[in-house]
C-alpha atoms as a PDB file:
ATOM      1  CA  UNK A   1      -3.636 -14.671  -4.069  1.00  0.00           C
ATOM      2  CA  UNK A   2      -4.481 -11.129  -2.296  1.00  0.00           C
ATOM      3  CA  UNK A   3      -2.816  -7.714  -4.016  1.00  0.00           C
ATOM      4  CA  UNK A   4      -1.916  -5.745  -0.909  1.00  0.00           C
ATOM      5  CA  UNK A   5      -1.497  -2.308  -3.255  1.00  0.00           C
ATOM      6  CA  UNK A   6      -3.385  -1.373  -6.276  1.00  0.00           C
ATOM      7  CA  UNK A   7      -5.036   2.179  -7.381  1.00  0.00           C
ATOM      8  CA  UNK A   8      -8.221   2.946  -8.295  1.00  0.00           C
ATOM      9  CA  UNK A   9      -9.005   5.918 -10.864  1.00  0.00           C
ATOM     10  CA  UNK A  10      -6.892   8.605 -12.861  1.00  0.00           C
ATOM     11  CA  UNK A  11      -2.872   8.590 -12.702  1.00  0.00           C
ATOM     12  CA  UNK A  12      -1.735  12.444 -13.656  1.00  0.00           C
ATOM     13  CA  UNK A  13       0.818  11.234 -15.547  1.00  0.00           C
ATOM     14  CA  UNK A  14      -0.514   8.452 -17.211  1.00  0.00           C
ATOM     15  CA  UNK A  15      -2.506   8.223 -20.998  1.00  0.00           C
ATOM     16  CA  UNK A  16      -4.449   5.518 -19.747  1.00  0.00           C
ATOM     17  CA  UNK A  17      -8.202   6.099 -18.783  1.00  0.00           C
ATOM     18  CA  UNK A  18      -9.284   6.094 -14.967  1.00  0.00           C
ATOM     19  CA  UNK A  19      -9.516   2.428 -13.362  1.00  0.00           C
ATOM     20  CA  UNK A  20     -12.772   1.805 -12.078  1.00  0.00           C
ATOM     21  CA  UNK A  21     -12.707  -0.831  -9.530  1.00  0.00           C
ATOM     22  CA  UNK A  22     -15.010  -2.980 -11.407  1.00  0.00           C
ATOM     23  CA  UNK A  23     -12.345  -3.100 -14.000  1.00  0.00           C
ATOM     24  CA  UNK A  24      -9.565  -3.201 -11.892  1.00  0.00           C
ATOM     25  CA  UNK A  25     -10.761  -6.953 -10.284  1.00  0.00           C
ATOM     26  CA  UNK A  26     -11.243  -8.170 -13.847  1.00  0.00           C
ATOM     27  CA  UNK A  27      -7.723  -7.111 -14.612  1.00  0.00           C
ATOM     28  CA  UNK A  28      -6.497  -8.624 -11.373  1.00  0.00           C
ATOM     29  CA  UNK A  29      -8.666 -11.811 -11.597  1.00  0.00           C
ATOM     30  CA  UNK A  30      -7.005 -12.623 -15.267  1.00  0.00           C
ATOM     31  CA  UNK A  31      -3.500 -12.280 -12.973  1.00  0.00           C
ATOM     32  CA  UNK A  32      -5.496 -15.298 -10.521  1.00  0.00           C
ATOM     33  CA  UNK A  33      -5.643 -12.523  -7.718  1.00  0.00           C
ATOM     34  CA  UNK A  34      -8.934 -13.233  -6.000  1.00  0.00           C
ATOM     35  CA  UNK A  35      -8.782 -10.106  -3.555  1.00  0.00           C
ATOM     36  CA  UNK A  36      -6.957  -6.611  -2.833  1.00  0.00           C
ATOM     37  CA  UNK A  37      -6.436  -3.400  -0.830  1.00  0.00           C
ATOM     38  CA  UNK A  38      -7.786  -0.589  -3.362  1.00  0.00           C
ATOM     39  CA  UNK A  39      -6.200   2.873  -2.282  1.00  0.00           C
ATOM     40  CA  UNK A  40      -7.440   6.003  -4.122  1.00  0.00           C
ATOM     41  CA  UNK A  41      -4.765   7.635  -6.686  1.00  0.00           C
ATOM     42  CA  UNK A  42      -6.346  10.431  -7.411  1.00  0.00           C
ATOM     43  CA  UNK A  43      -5.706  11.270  -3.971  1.00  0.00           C
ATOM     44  CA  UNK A  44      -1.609  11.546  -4.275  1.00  0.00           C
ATOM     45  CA  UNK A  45      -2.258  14.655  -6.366  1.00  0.00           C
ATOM     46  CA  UNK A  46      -5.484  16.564  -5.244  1.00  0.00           C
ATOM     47  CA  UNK A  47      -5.623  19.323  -3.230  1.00  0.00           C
ATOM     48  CA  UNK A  48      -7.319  17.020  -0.228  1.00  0.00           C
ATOM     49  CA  UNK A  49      -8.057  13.778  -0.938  1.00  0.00           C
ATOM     50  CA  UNK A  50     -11.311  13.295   0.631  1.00  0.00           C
ATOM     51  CA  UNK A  51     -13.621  13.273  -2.913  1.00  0.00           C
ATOM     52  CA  UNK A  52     -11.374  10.235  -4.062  1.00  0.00           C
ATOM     53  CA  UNK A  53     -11.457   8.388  -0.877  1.00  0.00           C
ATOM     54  CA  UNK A  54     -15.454   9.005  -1.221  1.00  0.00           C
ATOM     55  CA  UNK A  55     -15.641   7.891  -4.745  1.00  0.00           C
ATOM     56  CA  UNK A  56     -13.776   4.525  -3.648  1.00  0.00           C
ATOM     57  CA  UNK A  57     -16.260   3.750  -0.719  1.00  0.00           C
ATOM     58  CA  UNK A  58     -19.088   4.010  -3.179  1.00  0.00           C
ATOM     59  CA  UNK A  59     -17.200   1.583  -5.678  1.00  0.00           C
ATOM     60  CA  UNK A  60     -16.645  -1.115  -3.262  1.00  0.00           C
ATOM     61  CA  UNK A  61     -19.521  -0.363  -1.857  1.00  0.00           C
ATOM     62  CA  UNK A  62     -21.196  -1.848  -4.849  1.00  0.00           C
ATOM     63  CA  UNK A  63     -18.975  -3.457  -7.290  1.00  0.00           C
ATOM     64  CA  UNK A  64     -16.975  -6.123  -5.386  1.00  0.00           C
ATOM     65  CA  UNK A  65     -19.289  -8.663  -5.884  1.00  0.00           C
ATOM     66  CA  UNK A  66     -17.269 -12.418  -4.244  1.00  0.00           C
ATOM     67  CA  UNK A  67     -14.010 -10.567  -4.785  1.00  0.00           C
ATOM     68  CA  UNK A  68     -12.263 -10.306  -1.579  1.00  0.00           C
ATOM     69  CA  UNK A  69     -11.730  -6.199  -1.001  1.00  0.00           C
ATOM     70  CA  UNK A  70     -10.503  -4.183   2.054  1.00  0.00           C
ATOM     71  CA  UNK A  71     -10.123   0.195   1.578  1.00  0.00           C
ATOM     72  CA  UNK A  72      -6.740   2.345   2.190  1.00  0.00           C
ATOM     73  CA  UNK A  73      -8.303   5.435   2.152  1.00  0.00           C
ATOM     74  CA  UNK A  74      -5.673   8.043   1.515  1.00  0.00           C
ATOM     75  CA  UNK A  75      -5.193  10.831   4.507  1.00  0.00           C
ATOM     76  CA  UNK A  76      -2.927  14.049   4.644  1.00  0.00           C
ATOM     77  CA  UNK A  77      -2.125  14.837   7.873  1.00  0.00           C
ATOM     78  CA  UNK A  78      -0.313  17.663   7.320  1.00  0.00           C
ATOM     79  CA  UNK A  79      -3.765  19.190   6.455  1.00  0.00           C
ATOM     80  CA  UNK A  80      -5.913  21.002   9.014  1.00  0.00           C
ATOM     81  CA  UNK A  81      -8.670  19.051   9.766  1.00  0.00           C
ATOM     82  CA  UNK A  82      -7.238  15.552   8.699  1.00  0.00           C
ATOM     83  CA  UNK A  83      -8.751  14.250  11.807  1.00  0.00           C
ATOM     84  CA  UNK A  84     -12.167  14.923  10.995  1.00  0.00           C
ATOM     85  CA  UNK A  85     -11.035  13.559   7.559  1.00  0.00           C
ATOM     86  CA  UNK A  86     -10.103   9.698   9.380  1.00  0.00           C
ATOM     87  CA  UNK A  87     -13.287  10.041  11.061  1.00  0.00           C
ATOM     88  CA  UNK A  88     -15.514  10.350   8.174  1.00  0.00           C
ATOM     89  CA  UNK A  89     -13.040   7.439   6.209  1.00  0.00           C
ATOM     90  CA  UNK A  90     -13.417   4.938   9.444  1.00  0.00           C
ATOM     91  CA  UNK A  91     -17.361   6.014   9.704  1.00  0.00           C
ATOM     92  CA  UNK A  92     -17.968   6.042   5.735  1.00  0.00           C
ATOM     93  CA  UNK A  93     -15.598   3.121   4.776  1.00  0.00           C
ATOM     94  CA  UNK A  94     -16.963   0.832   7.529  1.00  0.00           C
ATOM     95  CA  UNK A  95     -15.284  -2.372   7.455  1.00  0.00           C
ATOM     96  CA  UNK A  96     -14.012  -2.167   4.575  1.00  0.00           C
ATOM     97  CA  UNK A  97     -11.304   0.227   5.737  1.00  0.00           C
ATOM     98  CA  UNK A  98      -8.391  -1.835   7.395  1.00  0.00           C
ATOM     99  CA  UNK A  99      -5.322   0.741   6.746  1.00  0.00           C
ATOM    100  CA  UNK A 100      -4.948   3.952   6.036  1.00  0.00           C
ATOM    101  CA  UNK A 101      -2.219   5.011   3.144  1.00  0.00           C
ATOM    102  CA  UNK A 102       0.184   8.144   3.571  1.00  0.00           C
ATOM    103  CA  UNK A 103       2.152   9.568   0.814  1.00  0.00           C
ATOM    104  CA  UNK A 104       4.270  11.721   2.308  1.00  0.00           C
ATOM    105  CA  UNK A 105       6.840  13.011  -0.359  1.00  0.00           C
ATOM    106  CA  UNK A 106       3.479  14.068  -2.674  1.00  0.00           C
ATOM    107  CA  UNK A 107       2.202  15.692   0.295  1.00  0.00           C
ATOM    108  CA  UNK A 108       5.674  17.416   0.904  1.00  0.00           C
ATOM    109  CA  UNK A 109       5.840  16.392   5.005  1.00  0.00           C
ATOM    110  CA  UNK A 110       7.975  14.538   6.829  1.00  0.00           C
ATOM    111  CA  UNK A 111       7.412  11.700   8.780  1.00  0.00           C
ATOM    112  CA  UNK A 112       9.015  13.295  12.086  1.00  0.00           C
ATOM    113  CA  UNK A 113       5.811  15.204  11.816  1.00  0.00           C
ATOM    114  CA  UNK A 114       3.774  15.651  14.996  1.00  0.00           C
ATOM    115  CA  UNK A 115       0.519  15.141  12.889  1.00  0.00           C
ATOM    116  CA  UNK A 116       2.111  12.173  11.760  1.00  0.00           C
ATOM    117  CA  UNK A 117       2.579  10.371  15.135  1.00  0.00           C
ATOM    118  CA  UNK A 118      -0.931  11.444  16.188  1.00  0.00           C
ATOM    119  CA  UNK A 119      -2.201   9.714  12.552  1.00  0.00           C
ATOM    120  CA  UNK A 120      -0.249   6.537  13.850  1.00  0.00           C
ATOM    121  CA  UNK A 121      -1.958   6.872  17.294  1.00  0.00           C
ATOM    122  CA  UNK A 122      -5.580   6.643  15.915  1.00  0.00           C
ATOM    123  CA  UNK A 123      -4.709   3.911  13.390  1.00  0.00           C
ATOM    124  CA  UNK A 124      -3.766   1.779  17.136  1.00  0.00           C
ATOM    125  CA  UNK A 125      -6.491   2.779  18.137  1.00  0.00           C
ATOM    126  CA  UNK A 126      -8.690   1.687  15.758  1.00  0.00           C
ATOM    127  CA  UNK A 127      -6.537  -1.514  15.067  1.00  0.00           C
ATOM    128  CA  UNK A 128      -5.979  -1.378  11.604  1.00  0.00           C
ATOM    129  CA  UNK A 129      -2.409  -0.355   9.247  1.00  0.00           C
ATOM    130  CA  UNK A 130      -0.597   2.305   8.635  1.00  0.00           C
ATOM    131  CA  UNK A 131       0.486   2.062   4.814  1.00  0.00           C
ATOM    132  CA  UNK A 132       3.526   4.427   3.942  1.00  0.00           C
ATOM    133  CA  UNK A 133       3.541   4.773  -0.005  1.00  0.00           C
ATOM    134  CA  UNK A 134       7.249   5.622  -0.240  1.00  0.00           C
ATOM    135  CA  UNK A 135       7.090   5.900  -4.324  1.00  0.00           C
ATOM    136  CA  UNK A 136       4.398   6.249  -6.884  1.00  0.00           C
ATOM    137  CA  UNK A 137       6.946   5.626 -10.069  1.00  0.00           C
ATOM    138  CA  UNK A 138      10.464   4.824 -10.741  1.00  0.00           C
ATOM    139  CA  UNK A 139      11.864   7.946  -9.992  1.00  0.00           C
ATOM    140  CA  UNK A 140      13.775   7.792 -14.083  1.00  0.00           C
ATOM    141  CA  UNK A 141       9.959   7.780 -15.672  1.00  0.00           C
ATOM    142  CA  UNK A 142       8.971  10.951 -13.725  1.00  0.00           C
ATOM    143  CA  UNK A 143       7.909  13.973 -15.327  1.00  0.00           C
ATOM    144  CA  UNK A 144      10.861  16.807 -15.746  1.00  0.00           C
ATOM    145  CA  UNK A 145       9.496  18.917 -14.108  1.00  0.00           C
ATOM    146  CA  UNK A 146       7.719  17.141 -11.065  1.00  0.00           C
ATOM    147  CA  UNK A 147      10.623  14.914  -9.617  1.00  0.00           C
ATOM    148  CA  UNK A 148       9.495  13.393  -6.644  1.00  0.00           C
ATOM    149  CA  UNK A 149      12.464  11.566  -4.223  1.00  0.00           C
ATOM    150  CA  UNK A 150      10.997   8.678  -2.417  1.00  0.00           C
ATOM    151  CA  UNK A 151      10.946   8.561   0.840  1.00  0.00           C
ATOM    152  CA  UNK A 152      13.893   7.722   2.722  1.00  0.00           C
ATOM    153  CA  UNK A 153      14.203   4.127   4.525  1.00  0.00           C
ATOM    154  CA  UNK A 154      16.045   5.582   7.394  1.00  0.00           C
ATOM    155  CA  UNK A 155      13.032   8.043   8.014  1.00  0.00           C
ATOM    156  CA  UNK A 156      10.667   4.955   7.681  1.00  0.00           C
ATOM    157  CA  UNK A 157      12.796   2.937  10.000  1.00  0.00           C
ATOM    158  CA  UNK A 158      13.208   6.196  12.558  1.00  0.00           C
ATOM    159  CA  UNK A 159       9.182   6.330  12.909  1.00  0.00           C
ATOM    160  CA  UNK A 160       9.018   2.181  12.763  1.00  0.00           C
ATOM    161  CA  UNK A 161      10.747   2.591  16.085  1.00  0.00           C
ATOM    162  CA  UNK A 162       8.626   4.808  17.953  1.00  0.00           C
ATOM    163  CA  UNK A 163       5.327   2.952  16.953  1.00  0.00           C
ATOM    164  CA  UNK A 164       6.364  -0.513  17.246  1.00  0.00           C
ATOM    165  CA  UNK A 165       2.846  -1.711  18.033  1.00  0.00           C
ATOM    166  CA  UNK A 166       1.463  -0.435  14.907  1.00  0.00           C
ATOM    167  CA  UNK A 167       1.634  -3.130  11.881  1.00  0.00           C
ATOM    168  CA  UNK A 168       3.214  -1.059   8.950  1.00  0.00           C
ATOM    169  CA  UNK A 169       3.342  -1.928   5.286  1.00  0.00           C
ATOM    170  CA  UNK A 170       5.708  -0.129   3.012  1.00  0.00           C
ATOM    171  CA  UNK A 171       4.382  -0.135  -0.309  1.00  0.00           C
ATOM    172  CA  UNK A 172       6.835   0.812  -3.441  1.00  0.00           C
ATOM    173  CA  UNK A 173      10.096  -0.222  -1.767  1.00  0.00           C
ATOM    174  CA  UNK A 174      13.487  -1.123  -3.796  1.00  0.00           C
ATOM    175  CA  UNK A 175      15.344  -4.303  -2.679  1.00  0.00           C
ATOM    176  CA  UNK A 176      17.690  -2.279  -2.047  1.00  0.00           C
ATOM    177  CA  UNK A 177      15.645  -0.831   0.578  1.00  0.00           C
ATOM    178  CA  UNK A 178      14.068  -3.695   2.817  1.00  0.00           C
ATOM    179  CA  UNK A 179      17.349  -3.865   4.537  1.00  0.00           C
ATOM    180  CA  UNK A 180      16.724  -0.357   6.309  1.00  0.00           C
ATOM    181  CA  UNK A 181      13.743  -2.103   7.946  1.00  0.00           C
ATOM    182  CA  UNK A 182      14.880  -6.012   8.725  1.00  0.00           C
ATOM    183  CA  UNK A 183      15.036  -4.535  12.864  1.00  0.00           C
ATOM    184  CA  UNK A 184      12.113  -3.459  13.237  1.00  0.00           C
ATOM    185  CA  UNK A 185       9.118  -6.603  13.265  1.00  0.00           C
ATOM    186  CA  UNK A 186       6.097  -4.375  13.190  1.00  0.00           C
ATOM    187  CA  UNK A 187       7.362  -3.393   9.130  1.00  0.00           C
ATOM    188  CA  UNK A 188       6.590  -5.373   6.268  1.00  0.00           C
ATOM    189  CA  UNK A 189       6.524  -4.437   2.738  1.00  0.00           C
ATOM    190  CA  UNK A 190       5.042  -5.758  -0.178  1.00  0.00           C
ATOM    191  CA  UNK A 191       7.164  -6.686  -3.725  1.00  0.00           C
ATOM    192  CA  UNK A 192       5.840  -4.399  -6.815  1.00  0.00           C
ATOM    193  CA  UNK A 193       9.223  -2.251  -7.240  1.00  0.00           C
ATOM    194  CA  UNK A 194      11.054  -5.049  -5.486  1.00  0.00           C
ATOM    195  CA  UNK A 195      13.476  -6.943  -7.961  1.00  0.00           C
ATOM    196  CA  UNK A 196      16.791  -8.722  -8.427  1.00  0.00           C
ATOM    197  CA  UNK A 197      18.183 -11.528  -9.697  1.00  0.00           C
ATOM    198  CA  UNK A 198      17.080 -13.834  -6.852  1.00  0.00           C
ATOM    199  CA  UNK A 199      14.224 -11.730  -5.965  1.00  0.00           C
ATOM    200  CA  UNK A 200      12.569 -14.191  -3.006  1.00  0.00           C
ATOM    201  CA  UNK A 201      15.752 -15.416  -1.888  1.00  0.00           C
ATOM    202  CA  UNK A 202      17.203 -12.142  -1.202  1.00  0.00           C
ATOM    203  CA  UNK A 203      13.969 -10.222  -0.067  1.00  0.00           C
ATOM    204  CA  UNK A 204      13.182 -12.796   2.487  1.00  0.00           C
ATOM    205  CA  UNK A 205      16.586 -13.113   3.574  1.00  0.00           C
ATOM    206  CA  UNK A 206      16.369  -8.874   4.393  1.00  0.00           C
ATOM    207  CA  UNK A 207      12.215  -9.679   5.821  1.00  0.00           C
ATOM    208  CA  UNK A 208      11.618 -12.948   6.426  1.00  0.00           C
ATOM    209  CA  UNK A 209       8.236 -15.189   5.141  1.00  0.00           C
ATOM    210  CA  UNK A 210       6.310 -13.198   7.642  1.00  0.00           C
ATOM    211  CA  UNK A 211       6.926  -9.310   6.707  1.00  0.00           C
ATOM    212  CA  UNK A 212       6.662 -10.254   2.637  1.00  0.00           C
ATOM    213  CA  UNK A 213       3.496  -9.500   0.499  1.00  0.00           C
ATOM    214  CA  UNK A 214       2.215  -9.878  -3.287  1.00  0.00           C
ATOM    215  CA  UNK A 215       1.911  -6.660  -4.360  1.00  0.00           C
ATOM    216  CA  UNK A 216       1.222  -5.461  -7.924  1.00  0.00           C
ATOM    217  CA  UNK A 217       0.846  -1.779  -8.294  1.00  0.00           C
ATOM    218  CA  UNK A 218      -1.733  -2.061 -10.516  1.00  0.00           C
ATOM    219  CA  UNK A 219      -2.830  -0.863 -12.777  1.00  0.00           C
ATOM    220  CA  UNK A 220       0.710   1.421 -12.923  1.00  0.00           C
ATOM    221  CA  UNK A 221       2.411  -1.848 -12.966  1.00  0.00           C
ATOM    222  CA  UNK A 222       1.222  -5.099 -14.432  1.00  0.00           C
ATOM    223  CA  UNK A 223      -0.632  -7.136 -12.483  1.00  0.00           C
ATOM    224  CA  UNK A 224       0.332 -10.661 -14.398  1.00  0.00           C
ATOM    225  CA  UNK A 225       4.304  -9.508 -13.432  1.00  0.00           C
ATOM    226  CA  UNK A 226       3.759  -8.650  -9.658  1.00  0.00           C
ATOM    227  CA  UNK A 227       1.397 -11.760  -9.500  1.00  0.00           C
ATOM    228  CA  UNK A 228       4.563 -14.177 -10.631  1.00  0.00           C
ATOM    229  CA  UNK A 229       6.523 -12.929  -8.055  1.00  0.00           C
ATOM    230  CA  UNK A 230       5.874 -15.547  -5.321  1.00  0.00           C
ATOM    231  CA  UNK A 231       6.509 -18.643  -7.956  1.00  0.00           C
ATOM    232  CA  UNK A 232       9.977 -16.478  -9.216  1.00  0.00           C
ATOM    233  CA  UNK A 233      11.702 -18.878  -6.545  1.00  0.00           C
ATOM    234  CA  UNK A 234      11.261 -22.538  -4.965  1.00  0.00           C
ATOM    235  CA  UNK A 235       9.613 -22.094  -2.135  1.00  0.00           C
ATOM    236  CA  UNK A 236       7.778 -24.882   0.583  1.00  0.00           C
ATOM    237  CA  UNK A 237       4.300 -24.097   0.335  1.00  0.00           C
ATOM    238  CA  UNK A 238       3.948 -22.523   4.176  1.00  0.00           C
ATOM    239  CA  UNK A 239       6.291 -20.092   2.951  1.00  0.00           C
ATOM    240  CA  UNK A 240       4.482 -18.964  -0.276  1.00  0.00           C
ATOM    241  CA  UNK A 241       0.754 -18.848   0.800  1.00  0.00           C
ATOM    242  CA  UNK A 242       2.539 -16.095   3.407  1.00  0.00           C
ATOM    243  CA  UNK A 243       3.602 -14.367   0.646  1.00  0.00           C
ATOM    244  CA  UNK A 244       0.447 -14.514  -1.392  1.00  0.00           C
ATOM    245  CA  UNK A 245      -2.438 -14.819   1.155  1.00  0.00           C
ATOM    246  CA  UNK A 246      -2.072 -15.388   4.797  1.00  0.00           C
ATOM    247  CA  UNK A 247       0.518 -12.076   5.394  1.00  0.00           C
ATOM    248  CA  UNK A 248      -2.223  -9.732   3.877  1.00  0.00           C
ATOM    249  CA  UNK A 249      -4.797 -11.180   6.038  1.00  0.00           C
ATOM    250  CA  UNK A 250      -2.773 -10.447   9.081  1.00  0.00           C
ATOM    251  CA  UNK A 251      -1.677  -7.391   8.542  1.00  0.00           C
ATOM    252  CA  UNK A 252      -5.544  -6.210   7.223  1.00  0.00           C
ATOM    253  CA  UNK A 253      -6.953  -8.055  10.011  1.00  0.00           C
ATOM    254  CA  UNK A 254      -9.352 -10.675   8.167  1.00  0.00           C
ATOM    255  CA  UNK A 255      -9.066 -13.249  10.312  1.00  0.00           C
END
């Protein structure tokens, strides 16, 4: 199975010590996920997030070892400079980067954004993802006085539209959510905040086998819970390696 969203080092609002990405594959690898795409949390909340996307680079760099790994660096484009910023991420991160993650409602823009667009043009152009992080928690465990509203599906779906040649992964979505984005084919999203009672049967009735990922969250989520969520249904088997593997090697490009 690949992870298509997990964190590497210190949540602000979390007790738990930073996750090194050494430690991170061991927890993922007791889950049976043989391979992920690492995005740097300390990013959401620094004041640029260029020392965290750094820090990852050097991790992978060294401590992936036959674990399958690609990089989301983390870019702010409402920033000045953020361009520099991809270059140095697509020139440090080599080919290990194969998306870039956005967190908009952390980095208080909007996806209508002009900077935005132009973020979306370079990703093209490079041929890798755009990953749109539309929630870091459940919005009821935030902190009082940092409450952070997703970001909406409409605005998602809005931008979807005018980059249709530009795979997209929403990461964090709701079920409630995926319908927002069954029109347009260039979204997928992956299932860590995803649930219900028939979680596969209704999320690929809104997506489809194609536009559906594993995704865990970790290590914010458990990994062993997001990792069950391609066997929480009966599926034929073309339909769950999608889910598990071949989707995330698609949309990262691996093949």
């Amino acid at each position: 199975m690949l992870d298509a969203s997990v964190f590497v080092g210190h949540w602000a609002f979390s007790n738990a010590p930073a996750t090194s990405v050494a430690t991170l594959i061991g927890i993922l690898q007791a889950a049976a996920i043989d391979g992920a795409a690492f995005a740097p949390i300390e990013a959401v909340m620094a004041p640029e997030p260029m020392a965290a996307n750094r820090r990852l680079f050097a991790e992978m760099a060294t401590g992936l070892g036959s674990f399958v790994g690609v990089a989301l660096p983390i870019v702010n484009p409402s920033l000045p400079g953020w361009e520099g910023d991809f270059a140095v991420c697509m020139e440090s991160g080599g080919a290990m980067v194969r998306g870039i993650k956005i967190v908009p409602n952390y980095h208080n823009y909007t996806l209508d954004n002009p900077s935005v667009a132009a973020l979306a043009r370079q990703c093209a152009m490079q041929g890798i993802a755009l990953c749109i992080q539309v929630r870091m928690e459940d919005e009821r465990s935030h902190h009082p006085l940092m409450k952070v509203p997703a970001v909406a599906p409409a605005a998602v779906a809005e931008f979807a539209g005018c980059h249709d040649s530009l795979p997209m992964l929403v990461c964090g979505a709701y079920m409630s959510e995926l319908a927002a984005y069954r029109a347009y084919a260039n979204v997928s999203a992956e299932l860590s905040f995803v649930e219900s009672g028939w979680l596969l049967r209704d999320a690929l009735g809104f997506l489809g086998g194609d536009r559906v990922l594993l995704g865990t969250h970790a290590p914010l989520n458990m990994a062993a819970a997001g990792a069950a969520k391609p066997s929480s249904d009966e599926l034929d088997s073309d339909t769950y390696t999608r889910i598990s593997r071949r989707n995330f090697e698609r949309i990262f490009a691996l093949n």
